[in-house]
N, C-alpha and C. Protein backbone atom coordinates (compact mmCIF):
# COMPACT_ATOMS: atom_id res chain seq x y z
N UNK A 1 -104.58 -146.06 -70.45
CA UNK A 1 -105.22 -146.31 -69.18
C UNK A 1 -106.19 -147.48 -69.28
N UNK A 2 -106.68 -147.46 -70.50
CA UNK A 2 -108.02 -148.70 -70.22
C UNK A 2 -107.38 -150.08 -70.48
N UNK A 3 -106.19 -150.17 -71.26
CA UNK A 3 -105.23 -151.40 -71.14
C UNK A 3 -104.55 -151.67 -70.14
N UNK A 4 -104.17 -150.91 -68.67
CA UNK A 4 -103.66 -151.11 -67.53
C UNK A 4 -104.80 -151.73 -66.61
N UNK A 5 -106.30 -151.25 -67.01
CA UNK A 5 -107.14 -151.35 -66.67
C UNK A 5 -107.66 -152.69 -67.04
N UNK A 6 -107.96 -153.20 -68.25
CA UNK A 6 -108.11 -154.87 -68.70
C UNK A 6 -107.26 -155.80 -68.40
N UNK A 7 -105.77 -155.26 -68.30
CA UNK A 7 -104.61 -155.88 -67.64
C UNK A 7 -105.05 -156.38 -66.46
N UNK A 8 -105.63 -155.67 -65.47
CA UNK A 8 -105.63 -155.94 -64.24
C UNK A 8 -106.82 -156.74 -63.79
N UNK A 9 -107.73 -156.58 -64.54
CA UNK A 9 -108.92 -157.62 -64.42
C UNK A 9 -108.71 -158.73 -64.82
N UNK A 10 -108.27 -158.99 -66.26
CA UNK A 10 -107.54 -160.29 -66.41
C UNK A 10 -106.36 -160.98 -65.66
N UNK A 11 -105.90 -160.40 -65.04
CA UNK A 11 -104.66 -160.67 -64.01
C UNK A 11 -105.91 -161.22 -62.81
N UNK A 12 -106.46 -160.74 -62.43
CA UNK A 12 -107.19 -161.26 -61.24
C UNK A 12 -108.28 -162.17 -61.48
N UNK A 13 -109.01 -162.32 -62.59
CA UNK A 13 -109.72 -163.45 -63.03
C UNK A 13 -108.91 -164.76 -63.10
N UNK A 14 -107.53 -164.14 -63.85
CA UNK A 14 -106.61 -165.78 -63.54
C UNK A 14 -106.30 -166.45 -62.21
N UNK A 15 -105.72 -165.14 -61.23
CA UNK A 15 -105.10 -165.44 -60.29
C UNK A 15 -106.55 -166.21 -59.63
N UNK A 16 -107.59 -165.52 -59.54
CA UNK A 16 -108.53 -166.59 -58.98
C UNK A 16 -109.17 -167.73 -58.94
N UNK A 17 -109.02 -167.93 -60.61
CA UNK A 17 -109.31 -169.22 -60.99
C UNK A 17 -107.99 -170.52 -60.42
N UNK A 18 -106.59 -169.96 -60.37
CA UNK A 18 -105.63 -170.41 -60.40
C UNK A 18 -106.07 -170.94 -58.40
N UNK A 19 -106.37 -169.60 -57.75
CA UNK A 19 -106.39 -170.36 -56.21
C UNK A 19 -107.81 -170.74 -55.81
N UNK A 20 -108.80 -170.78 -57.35
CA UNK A 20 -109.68 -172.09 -56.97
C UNK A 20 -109.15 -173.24 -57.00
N UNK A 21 -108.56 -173.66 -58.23
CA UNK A 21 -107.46 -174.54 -58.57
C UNK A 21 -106.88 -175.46 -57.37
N UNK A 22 -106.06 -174.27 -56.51
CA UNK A 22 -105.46 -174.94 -55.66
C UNK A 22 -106.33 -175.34 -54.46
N UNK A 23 -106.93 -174.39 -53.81
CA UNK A 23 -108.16 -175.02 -52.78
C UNK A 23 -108.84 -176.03 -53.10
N UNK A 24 -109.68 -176.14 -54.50
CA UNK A 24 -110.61 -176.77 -54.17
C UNK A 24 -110.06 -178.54 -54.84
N UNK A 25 -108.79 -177.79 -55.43
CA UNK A 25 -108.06 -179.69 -55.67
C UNK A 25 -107.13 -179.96 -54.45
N UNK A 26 -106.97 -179.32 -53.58
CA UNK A 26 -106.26 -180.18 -52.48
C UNK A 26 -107.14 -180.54 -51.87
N UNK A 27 -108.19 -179.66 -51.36
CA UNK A 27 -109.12 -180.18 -50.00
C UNK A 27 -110.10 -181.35 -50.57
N UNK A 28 -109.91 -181.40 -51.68
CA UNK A 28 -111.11 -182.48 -52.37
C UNK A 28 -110.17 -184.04 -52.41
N UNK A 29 -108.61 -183.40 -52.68
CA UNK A 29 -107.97 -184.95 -52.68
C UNK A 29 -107.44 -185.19 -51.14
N UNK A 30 -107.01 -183.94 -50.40
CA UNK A 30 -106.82 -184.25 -49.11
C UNK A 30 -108.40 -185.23 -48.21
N UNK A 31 -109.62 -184.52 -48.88
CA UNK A 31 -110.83 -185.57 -48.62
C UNK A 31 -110.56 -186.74 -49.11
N UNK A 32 -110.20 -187.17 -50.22
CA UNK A 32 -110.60 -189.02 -50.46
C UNK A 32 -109.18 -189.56 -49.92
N UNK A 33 -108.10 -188.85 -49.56
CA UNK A 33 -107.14 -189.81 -48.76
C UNK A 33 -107.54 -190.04 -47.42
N UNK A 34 -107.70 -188.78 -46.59
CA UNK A 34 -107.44 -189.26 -45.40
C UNK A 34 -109.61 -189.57 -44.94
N UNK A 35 -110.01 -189.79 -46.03
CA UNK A 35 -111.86 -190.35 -45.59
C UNK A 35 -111.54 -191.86 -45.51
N UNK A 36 -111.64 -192.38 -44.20
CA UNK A 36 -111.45 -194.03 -43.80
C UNK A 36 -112.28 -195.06 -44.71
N UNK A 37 -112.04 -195.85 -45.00
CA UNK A 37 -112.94 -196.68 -46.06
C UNK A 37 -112.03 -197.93 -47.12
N UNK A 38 -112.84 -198.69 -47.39
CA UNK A 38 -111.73 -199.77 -48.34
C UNK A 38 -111.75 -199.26 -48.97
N UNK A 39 -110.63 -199.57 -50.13
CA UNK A 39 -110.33 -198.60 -51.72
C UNK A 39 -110.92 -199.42 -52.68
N UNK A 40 -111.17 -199.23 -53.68
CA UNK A 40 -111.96 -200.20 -54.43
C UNK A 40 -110.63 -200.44 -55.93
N UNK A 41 -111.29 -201.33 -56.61
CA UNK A 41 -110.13 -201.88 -57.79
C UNK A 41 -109.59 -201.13 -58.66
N UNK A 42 -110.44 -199.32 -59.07
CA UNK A 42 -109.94 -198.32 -59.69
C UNK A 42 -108.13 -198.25 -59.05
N UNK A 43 -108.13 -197.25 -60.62
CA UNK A 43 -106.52 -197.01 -60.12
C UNK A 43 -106.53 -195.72 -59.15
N UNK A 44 -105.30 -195.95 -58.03
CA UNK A 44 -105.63 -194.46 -57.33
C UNK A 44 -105.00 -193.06 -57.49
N UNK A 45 -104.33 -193.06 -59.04
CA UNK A 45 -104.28 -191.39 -59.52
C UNK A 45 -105.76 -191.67 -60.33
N UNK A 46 -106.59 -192.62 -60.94
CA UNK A 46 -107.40 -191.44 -61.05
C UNK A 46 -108.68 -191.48 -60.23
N UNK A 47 -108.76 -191.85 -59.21
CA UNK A 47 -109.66 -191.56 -58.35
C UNK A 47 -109.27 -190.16 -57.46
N UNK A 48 -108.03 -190.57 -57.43
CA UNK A 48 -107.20 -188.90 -57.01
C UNK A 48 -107.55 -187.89 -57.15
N UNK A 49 -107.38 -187.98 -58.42
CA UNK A 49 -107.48 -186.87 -59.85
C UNK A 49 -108.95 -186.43 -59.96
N UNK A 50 -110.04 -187.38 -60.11
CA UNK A 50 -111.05 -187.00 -59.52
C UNK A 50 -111.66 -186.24 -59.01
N UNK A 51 -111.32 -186.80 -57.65
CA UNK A 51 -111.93 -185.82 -56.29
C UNK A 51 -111.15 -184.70 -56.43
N UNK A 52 -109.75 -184.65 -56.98
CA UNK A 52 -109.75 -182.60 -56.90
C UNK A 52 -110.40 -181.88 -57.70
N UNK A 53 -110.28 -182.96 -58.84
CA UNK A 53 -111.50 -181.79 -59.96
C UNK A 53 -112.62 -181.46 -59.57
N UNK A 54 -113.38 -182.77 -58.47
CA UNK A 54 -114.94 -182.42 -57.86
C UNK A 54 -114.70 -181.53 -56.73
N UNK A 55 -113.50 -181.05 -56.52
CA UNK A 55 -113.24 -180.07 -55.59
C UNK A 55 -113.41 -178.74 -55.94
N UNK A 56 -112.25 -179.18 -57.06
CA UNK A 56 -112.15 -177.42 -57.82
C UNK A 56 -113.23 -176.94 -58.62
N UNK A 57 -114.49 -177.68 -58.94
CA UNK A 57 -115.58 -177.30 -59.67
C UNK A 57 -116.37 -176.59 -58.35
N UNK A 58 -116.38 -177.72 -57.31
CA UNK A 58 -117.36 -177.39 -56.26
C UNK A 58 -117.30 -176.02 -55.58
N UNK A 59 -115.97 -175.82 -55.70
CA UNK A 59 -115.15 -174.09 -55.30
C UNK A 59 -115.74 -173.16 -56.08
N UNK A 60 -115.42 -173.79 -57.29
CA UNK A 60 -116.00 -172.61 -58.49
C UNK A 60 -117.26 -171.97 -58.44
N UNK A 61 -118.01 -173.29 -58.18
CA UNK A 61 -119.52 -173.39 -58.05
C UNK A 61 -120.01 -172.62 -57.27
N UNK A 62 -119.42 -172.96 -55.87
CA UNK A 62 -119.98 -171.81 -54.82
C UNK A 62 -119.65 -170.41 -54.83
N UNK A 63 -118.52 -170.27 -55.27
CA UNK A 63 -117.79 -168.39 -55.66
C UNK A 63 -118.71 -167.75 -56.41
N UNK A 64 -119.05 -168.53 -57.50
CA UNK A 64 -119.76 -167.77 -58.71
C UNK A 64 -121.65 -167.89 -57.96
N UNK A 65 -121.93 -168.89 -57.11
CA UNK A 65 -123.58 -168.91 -57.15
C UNK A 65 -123.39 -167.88 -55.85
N UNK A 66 -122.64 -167.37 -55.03
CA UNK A 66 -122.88 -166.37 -54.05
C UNK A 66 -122.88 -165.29 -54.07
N UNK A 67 -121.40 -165.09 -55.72
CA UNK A 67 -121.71 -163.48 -56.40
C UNK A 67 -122.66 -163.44 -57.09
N UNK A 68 -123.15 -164.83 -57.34
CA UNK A 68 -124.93 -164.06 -58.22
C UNK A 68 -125.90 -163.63 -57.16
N UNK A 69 -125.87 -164.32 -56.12
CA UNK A 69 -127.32 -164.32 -55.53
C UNK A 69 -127.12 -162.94 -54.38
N UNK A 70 -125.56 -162.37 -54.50
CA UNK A 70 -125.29 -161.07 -53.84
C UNK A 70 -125.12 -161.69 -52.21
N UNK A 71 -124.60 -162.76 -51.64
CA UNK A 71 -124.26 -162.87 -50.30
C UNK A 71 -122.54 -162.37 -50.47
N UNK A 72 -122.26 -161.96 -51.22
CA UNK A 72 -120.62 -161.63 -50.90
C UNK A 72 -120.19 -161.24 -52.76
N UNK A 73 -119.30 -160.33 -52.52
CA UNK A 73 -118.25 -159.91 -53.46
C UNK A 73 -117.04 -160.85 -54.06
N UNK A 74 -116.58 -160.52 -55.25
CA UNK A 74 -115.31 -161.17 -55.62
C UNK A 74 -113.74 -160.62 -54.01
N UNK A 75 -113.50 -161.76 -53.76
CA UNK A 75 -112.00 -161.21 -52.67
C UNK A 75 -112.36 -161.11 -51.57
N UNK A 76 -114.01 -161.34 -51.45
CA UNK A 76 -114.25 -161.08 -49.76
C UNK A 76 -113.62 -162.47 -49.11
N UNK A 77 -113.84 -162.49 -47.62
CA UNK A 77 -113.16 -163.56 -46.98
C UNK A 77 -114.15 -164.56 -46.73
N UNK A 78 -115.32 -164.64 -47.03
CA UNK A 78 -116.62 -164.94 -46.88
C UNK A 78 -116.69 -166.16 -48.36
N UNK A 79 -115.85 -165.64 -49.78
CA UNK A 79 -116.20 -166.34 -50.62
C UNK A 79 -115.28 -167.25 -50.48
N UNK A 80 -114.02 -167.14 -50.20
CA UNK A 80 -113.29 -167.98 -50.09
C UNK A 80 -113.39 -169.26 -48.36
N UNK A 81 -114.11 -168.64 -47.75
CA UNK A 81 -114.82 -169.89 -46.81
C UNK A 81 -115.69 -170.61 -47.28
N UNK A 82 -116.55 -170.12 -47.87
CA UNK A 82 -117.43 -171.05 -48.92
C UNK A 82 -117.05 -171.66 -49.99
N UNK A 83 -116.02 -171.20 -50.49
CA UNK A 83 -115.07 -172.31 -51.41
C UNK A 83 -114.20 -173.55 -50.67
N UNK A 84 -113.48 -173.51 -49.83
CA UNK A 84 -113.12 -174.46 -49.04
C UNK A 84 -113.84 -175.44 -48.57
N UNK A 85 -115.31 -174.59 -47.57
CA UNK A 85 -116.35 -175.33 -47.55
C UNK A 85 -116.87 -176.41 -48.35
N UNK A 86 -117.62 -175.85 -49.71
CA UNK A 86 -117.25 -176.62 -50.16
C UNK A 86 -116.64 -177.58 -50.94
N UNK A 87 -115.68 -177.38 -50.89
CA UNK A 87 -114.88 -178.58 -52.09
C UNK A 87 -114.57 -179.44 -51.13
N UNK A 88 -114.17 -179.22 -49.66
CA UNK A 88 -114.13 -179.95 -48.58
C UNK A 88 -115.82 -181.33 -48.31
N UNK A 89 -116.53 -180.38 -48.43
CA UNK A 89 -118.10 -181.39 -48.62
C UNK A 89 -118.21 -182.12 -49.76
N UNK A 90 -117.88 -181.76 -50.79
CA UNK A 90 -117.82 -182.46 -52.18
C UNK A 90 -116.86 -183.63 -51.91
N UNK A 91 -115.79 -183.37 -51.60
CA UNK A 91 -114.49 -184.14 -52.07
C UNK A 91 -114.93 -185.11 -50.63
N UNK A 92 -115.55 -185.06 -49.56
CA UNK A 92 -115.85 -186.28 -48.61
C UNK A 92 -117.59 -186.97 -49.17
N UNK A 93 -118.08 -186.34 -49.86
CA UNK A 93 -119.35 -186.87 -50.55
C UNK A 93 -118.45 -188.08 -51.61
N UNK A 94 -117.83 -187.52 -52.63
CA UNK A 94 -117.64 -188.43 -53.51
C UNK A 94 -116.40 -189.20 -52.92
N UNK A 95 -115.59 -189.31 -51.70
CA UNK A 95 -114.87 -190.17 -51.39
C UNK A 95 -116.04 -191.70 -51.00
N UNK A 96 -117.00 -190.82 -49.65
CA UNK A 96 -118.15 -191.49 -49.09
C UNK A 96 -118.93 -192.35 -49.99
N UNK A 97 -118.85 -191.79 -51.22
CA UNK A 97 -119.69 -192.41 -52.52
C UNK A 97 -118.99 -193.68 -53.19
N UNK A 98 -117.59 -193.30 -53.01
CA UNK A 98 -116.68 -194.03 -54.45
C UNK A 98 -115.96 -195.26 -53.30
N UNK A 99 -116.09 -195.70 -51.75
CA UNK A 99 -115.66 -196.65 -51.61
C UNK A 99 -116.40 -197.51 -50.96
């Protein structure tokens, strides 16, 4: 029982890290494409590449500082608006920044 039990926590620690992953690196690169602005002489996979990672941290960031400070639970619908949020603010900060 307590190995069905660690099974399943580790199953959901991944799966969440996995759809920070995906939120907070699309909405961070969907930010520096479609944020209007000249492009500068960098190459653009890795300015790309970039802004999803400053996405997917920024996701992370907010999930984990809201279950500390107790405004919301792991799976509520609340953490995952604040993850979108922001990697969406991040990823138009450092577009806003980088051209």
């Amino acid at each position: 029982m307590v190995i069905i039990d660690l099974m399943a926590a580790t199953m959901g620690v991944a799966m969440g890290f996995l759809a920070f992953l995906v939120i907070g690196g699309l909405s961070g690169a969907f930010a520096w494409v479609f944020y209007p602005g000249a492009r500068g002489a960098k190459s653009k996979a890795q300015k790309l590449f970039m802004a999803a990672l400053i996405g997917f941290l920024a996701s992370l960031a907010s999930s984990y500082v809201g279950q500390f400070t107790g405004l919301f639970q792991s799976g509520q619908m609340l953490e995952w608006l604040s993850a979108i949020g922001a990697s969406c603010l991040a990823g138009a900060v450092y577009a806003s920044l980088g051209k």
